[in-house]
PDB file of N, CA and C in Angstrom:
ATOM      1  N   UNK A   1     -21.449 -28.987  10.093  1.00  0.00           N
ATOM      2  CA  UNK A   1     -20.782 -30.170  10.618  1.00  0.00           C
ATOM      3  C   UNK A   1     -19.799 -29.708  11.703  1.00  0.00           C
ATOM      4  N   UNK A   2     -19.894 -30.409  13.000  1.00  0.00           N
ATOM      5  CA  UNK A   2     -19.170 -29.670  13.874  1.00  0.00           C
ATOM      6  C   UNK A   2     -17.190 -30.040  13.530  1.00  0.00           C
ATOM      7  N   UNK A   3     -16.476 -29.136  14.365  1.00  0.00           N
ATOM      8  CA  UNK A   3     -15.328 -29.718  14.005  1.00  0.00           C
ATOM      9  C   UNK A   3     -14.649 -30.757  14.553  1.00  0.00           C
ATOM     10  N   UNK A   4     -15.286 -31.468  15.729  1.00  0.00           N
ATOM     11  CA  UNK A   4     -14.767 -32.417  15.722  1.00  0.00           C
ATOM     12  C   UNK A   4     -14.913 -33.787  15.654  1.00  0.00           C
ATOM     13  N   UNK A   5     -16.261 -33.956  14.647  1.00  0.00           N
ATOM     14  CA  UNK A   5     -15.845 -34.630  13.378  1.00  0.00           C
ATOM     15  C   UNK A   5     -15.376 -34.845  12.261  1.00  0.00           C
ATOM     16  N   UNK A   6     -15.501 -32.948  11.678  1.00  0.00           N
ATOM     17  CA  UNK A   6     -14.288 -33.378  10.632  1.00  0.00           C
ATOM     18  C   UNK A   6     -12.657 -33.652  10.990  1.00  0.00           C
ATOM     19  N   UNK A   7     -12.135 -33.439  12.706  1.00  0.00           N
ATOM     20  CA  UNK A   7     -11.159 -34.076  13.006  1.00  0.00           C
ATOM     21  C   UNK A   7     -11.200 -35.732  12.798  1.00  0.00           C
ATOM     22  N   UNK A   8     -12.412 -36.136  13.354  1.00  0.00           N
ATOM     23  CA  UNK A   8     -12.180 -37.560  13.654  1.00  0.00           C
ATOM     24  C   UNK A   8     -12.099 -38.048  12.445  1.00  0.00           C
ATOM     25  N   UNK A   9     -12.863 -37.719  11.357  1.00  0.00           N
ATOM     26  CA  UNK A   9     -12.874 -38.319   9.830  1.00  0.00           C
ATOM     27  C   UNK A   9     -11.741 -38.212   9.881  1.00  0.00           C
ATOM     28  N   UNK A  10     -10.724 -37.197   9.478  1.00  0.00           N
ATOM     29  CA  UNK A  10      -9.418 -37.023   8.803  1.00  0.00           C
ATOM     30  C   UNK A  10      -8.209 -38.289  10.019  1.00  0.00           C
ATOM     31  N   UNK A  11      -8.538 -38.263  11.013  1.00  0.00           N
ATOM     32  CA  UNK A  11      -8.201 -39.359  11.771  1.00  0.00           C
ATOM     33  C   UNK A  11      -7.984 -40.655  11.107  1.00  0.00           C
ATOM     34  N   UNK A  12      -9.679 -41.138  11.019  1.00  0.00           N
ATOM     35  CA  UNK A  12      -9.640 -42.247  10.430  1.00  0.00           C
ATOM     36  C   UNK A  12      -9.012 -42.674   9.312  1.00  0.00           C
ATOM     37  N   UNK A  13      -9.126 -41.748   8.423  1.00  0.00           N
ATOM     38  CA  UNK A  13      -8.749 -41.511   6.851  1.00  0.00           C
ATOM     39  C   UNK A  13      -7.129 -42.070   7.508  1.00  0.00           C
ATOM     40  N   UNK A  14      -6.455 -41.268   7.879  1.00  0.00           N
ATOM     41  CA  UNK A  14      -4.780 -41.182   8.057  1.00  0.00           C
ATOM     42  C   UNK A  14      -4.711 -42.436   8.605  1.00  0.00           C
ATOM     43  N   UNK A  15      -5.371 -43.095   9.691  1.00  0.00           N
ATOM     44  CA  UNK A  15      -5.460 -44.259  10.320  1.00  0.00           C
ATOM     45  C   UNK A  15      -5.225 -45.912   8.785  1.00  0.00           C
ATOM     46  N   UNK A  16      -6.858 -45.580   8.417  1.00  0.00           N
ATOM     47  CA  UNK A  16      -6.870 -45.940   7.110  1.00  0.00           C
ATOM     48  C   UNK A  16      -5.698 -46.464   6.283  1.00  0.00           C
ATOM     49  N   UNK A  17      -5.431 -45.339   5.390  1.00  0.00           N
ATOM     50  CA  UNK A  17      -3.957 -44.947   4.883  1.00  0.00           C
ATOM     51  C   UNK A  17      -2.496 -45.935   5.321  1.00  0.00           C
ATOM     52  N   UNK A  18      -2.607 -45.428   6.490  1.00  0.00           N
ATOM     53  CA  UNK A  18      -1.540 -45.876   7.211  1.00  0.00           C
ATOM     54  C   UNK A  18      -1.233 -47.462   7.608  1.00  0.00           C
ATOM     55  N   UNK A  19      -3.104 -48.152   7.325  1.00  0.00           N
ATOM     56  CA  UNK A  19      -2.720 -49.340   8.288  1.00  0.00           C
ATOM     57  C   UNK A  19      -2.649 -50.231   6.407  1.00  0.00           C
ATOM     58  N   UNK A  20      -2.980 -49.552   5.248  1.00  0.00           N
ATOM     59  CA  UNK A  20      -2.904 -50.117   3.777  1.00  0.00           C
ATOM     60  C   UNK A  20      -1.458 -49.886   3.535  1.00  0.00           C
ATOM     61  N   UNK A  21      -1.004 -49.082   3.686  1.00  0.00           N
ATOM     62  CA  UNK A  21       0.518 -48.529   3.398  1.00  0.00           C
ATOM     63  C   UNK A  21       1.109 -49.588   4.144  1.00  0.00           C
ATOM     64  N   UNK A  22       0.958 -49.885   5.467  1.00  0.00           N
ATOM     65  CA  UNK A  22       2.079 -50.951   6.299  1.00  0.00           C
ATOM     66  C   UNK A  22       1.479 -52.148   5.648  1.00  0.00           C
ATOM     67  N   UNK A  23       0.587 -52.477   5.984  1.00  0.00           N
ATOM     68  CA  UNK A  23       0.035 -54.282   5.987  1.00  0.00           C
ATOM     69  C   UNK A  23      -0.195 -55.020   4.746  1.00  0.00           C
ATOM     70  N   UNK A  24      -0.560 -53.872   3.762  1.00  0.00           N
ATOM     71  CA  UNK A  24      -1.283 -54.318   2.583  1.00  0.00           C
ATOM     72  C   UNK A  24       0.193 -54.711   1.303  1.00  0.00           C
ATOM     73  N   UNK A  25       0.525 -55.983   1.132  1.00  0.00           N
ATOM     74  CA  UNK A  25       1.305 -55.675  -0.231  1.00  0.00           C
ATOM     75  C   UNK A  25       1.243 -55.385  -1.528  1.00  0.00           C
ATOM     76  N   UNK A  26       1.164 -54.526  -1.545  1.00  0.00           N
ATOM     77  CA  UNK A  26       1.229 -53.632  -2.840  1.00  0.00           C
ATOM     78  C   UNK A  26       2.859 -52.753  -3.613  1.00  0.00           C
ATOM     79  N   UNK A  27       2.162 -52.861  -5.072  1.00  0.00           N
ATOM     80  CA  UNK A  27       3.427 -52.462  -5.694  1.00  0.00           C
ATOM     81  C   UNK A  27       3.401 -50.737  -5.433  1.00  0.00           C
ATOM     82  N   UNK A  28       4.689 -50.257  -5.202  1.00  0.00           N
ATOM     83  CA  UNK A  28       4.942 -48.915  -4.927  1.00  0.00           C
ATOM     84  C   UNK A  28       4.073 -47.698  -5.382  1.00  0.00           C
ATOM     85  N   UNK A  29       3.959 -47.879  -6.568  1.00  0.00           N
ATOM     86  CA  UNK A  29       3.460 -46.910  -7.681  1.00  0.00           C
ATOM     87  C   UNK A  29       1.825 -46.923  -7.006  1.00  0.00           C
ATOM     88  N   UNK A  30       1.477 -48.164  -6.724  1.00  0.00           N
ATOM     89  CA  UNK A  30       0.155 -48.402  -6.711  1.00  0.00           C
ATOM     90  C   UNK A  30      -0.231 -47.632  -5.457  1.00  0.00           C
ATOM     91  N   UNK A  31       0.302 -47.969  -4.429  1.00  0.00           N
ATOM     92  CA  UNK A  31       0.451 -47.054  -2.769  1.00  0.00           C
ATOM     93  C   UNK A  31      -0.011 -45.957  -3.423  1.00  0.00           C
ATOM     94  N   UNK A  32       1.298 -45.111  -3.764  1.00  0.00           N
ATOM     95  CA  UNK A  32       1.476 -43.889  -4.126  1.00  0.00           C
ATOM     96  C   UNK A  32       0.010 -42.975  -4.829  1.00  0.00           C
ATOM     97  N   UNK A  33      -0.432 -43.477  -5.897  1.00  0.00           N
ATOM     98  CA  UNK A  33      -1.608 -43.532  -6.594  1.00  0.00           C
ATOM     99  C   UNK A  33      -2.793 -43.561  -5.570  1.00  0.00           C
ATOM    100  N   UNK A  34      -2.687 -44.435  -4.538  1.00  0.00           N
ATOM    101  CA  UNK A  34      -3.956 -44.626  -3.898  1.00  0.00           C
ATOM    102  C   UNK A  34      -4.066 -43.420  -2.785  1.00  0.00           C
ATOM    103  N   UNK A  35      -2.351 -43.297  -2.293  1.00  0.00           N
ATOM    104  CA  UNK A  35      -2.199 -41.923  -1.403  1.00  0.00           C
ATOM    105  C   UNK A  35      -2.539 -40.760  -1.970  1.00  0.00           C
ATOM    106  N   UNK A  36      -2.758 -40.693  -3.243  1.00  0.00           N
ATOM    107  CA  UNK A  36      -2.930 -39.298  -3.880  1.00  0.00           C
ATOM    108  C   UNK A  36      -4.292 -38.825  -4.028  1.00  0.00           C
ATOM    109  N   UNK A  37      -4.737 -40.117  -4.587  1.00  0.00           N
ATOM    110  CA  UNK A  37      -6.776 -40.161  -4.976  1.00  0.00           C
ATOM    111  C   UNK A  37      -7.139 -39.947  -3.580  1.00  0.00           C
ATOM    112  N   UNK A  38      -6.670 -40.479  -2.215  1.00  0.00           N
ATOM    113  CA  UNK A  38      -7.124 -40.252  -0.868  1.00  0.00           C
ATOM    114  C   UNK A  38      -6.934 -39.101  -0.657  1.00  0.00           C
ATOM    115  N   UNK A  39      -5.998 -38.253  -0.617  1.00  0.00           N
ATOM    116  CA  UNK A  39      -5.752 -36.961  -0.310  1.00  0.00           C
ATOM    117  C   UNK A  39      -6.674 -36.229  -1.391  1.00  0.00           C
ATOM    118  N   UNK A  40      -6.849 -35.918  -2.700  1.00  0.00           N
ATOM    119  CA  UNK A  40      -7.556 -35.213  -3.285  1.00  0.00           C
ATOM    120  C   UNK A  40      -8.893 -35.107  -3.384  1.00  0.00           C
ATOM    121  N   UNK A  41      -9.452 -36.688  -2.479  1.00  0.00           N
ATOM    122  CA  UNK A  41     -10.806 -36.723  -2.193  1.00  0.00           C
ATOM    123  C   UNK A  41     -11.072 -35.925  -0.879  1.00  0.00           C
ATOM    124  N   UNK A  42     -10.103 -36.286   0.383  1.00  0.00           N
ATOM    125  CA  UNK A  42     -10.307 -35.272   1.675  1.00  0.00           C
ATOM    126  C   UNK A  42      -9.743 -34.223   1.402  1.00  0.00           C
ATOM    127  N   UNK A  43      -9.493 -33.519   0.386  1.00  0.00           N
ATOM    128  CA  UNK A  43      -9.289 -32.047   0.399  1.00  0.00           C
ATOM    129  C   UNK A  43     -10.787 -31.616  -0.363  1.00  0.00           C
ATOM    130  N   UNK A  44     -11.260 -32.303  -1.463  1.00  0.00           N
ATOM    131  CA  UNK A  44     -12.261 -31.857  -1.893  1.00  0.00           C
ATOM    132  C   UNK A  44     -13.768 -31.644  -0.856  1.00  0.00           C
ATOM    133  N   UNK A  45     -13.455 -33.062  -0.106  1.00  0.00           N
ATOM    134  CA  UNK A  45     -14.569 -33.084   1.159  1.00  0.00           C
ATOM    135  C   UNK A  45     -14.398 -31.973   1.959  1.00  0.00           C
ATOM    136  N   UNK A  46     -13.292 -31.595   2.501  1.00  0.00           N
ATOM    137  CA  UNK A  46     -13.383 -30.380   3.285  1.00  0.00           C
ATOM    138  C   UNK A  46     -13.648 -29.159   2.640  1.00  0.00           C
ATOM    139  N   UNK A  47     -13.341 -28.980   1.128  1.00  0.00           N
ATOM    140  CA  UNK A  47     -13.815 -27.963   1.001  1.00  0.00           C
ATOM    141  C   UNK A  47     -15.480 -27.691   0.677  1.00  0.00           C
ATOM    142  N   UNK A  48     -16.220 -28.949   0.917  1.00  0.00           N
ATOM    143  CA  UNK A  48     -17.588 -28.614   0.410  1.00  0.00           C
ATOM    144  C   UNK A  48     -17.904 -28.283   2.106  1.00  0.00           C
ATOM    145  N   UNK A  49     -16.958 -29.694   3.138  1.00  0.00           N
ATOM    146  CA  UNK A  49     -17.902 -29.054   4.285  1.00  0.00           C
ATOM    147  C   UNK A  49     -17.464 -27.449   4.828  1.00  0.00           C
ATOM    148  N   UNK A  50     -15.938 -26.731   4.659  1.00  0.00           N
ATOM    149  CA  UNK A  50     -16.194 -25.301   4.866  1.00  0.00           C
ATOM    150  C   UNK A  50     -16.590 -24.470   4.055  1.00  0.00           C
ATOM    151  N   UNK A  51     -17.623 -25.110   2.852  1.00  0.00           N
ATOM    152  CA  UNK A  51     -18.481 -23.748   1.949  1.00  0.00           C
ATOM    153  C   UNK A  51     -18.054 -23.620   0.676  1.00  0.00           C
ATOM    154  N   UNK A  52     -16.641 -23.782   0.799  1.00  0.00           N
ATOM    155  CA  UNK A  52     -15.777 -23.427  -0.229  1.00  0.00           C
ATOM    156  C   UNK A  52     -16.345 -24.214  -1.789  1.00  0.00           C
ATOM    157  N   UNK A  53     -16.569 -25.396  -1.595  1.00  0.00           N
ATOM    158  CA  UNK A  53     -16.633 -26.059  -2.975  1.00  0.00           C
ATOM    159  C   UNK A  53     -18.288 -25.920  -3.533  1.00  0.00           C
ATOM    160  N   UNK A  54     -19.171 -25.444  -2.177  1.00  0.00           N
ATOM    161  CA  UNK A  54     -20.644 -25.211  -2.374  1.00  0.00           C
ATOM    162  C   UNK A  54     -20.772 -24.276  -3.305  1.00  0.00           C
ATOM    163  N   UNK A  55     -20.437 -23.404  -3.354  1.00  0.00           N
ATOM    164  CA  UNK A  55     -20.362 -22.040  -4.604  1.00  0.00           C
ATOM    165  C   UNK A  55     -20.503 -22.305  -5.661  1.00  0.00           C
ATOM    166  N   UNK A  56     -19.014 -23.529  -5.659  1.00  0.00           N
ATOM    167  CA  UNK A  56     -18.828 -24.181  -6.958  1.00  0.00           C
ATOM    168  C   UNK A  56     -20.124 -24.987  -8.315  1.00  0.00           C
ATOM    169  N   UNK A  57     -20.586 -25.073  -7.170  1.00  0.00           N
ATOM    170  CA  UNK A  57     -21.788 -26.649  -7.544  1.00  0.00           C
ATOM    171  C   UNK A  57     -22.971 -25.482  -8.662  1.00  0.00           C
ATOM    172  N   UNK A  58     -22.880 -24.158  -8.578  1.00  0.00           N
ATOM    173  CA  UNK A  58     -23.865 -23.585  -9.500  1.00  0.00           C
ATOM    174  C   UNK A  58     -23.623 -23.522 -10.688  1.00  0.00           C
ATOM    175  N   UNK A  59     -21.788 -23.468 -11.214  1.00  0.00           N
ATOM    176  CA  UNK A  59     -21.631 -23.320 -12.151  1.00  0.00           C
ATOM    177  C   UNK A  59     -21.793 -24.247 -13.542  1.00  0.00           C
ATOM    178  N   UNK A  60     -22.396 -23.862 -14.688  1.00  0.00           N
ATOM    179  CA  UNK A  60     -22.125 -25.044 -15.668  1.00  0.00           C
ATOM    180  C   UNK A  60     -20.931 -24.739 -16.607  1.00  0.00           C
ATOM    181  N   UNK A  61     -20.941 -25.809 -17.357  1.00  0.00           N
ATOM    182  CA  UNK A  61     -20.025 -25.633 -18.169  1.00  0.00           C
ATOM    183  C   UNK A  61     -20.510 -26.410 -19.618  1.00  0.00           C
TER     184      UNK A  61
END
């Protein structure tokens, strides 16, 4: 995947984020919660697209 789409994704994402955080009324906690599941999903995405989480995918448990 070249890199500058995984720029533009992470763009959008923050774009995203940003336009739910201002516009959207929501209770605090709930933001917060939704900022967190967003971030731990684009960290997990980047690490499958630089390799990192591919390794992962053999192991069982």
């Amino acid at each position: 995947m070249p890199l500058l789409t995984v720029f533009i994704v992470l763009v959008v994402v923050g774009v995203v984020l940003w336009l739910i955080n201002t516009y959207i009324p929501m209770d605090r906690k709930i933001k917060s919660i939704l900022n967190v599941v967003a971030v731990i999903l684009v960290i997990i995405w980047l690490l499958q697209v630089f390799g990192i989480l591919g390794s992962l995918k053999s192991l069982k448990v």
